[in-house]
Protein backbone atom coordinates (compact mmCIF):
# COMPACT_ATOMS: atom_id res chain seq x y z
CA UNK A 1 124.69 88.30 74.40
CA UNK A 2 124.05 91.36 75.90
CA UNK A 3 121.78 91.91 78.94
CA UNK A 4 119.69 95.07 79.01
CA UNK A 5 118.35 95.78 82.62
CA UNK A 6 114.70 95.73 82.93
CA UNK A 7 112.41 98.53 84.50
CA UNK A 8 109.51 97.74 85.98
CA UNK A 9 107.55 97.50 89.08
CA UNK A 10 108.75 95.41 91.88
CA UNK A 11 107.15 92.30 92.59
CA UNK A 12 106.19 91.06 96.53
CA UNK A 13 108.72 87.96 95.95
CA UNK A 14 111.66 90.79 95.57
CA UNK A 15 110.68 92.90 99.33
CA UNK A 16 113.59 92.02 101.20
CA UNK A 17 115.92 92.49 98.14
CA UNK A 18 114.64 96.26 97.97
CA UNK A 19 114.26 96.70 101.80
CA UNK A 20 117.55 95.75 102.16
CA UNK A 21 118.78 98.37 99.34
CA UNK A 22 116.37 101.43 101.16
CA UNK A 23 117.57 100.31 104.43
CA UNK A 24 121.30 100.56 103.51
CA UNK A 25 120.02 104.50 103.34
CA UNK A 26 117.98 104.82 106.22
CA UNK A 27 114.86 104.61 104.48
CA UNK A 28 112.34 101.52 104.12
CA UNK A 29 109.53 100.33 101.88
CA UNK A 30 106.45 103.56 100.78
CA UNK A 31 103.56 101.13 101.30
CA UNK A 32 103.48 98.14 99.15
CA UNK A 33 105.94 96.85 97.51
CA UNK A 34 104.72 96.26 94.24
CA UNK A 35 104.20 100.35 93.79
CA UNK A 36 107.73 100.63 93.95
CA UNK A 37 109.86 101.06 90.45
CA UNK A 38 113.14 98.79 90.32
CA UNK A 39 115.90 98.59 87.46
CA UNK A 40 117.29 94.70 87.88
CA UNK A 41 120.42 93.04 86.11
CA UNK A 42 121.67 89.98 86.25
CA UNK A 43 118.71 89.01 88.55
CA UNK A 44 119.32 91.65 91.18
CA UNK A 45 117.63 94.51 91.85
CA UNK A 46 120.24 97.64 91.17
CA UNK A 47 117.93 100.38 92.86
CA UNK A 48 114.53 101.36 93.81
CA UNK A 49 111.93 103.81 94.04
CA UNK A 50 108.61 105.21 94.16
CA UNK A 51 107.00 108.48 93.32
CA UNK A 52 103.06 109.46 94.05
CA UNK A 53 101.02 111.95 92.54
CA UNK A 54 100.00 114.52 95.36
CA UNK A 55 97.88 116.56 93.39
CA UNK A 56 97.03 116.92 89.12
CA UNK A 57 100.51 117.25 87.88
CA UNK A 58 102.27 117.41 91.18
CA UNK A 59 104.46 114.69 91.90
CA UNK A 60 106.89 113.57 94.91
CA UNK A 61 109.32 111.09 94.52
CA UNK A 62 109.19 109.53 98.13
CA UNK A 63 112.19 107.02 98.14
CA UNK A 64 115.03 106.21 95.90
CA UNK A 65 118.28 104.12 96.81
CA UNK A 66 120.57 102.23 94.73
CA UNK A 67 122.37 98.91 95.54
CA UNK A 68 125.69 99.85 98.06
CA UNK A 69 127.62 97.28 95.61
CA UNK A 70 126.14 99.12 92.52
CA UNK A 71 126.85 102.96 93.08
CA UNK A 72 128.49 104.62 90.64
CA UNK A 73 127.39 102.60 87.71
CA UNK A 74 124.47 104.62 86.21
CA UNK A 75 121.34 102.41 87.66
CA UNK A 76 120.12 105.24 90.10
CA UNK A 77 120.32 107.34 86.96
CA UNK A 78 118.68 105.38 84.58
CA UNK A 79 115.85 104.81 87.30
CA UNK A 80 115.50 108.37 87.66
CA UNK A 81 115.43 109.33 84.63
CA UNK A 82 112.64 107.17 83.38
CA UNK A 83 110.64 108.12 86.57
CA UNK A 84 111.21 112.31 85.28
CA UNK A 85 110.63 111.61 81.69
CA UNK A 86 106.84 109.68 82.18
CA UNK A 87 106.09 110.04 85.99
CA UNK A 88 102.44 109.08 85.45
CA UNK A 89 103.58 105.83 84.10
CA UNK A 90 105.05 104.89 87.47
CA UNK A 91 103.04 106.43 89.94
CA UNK A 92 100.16 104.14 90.93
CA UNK A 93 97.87 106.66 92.74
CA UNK A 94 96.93 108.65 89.29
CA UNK A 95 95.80 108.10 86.06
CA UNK A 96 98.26 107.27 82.98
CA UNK A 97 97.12 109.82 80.38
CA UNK A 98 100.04 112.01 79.16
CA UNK A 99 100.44 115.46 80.67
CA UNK A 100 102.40 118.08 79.23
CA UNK A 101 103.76 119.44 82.39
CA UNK A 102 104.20 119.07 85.58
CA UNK A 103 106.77 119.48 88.98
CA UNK A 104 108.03 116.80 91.00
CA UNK A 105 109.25 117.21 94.19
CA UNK A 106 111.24 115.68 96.71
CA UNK A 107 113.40 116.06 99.85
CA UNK A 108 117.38 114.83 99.29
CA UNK A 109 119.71 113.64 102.21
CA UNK A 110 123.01 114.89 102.57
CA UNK A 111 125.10 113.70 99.28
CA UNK A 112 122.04 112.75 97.63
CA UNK A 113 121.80 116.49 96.66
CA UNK A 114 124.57 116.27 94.22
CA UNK A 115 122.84 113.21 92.72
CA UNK A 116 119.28 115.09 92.08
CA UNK A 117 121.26 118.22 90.98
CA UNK A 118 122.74 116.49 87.98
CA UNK A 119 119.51 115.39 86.60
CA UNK A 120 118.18 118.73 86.98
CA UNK A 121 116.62 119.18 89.97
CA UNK A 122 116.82 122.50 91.65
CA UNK A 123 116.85 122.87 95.26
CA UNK A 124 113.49 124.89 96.56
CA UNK A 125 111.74 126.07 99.83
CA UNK A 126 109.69 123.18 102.08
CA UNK A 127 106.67 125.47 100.70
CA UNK A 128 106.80 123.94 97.28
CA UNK A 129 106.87 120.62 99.05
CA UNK A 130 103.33 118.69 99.70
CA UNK A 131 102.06 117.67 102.68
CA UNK A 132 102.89 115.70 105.05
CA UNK A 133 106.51 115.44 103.28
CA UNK A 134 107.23 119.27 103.63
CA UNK A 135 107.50 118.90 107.88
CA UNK A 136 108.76 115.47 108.21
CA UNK A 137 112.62 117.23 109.38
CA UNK A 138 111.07 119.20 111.69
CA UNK A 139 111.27 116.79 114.70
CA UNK A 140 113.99 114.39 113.88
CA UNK A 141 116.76 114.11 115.76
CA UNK A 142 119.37 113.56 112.92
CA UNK A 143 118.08 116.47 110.47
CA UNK A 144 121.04 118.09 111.55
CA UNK A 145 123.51 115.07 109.92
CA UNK A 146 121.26 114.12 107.63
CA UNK A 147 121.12 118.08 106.23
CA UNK A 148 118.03 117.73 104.23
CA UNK A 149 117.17 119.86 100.91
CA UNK A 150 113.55 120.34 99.06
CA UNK A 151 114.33 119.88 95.36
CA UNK A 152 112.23 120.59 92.65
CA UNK A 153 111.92 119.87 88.57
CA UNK A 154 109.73 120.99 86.29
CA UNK A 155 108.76 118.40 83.36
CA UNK A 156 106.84 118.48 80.20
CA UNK A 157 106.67 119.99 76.77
């Protein structure tokens, strides 16, 4: 029997499980837990996410990190890609009708650049990023190692 990992939205029983995955990047829980996406198999959560409509059609993907153990083995991808194909459907702060197009945004860290790159994000100017997330580099101390890029897709019909 084959197991086909789940998507869905994390549950508050599974926090530390997904902490522990963000914090193995430097990054921690968006807000609740439950508004962040997950892609589990075998009963652990491979990586995690959450994106947030800023504005009609305008949507930032805040935090993504896949499991240190699990790299390389297509979960980040898979996450990702359901996030860019239906972002409505897993952004809790908008409305689920369909749109036909729309941009979402984020900011990559270092090597994560390569990552957004291959599933066709392009990199952009801070500009095209919303509020607050287009000046949160400008005062920390590790922007320099960290080397931060905007990205940007475009999705829809």
């Amino acid at each position: 029997m084959v197991i086909i990992p789940e998507i869905r939205f994390a549950e508050p029983k599974e926090e530390e499980e997904l902490r522990k995955i963000l914090q193995g990047y430097e990054m921690d829980l968006a807000g609740e837990t439950e508004d962040h996406l997950i892609i589990k198999d075998n009963g652990q959560i491979k990586a995690g996410g959450k994106i947030v409509e800023m504005k009609r059609n305008c949507f930032y993907l805040q935090v993504m990190g896949v499991a240190i153990d699990s790299k390389g083995e297509g979960y980040g991808g898979s996450l990702l890609a359901e996030m860019l194909k239906t972002p409505w459907k897993y952004s809790k702060s908008t409305g689920q009708e369909e749109r036909t197009s729309y941009q979402i945004t984020t900011v990559a860290r270092g090597k994560a650049v390569n990552f957004y790159k291959k599933h066709g994000f392009k990199p952009c100017d801070y500009s095209k990023i919303p509020s607050p997330y287009d000046v949160q580099c400008l005062d920390c101390p590790f922007v320099e190692e960290c080397n931060p890029c905007p990205m940007i897709i475009i999705g829809g019909k």
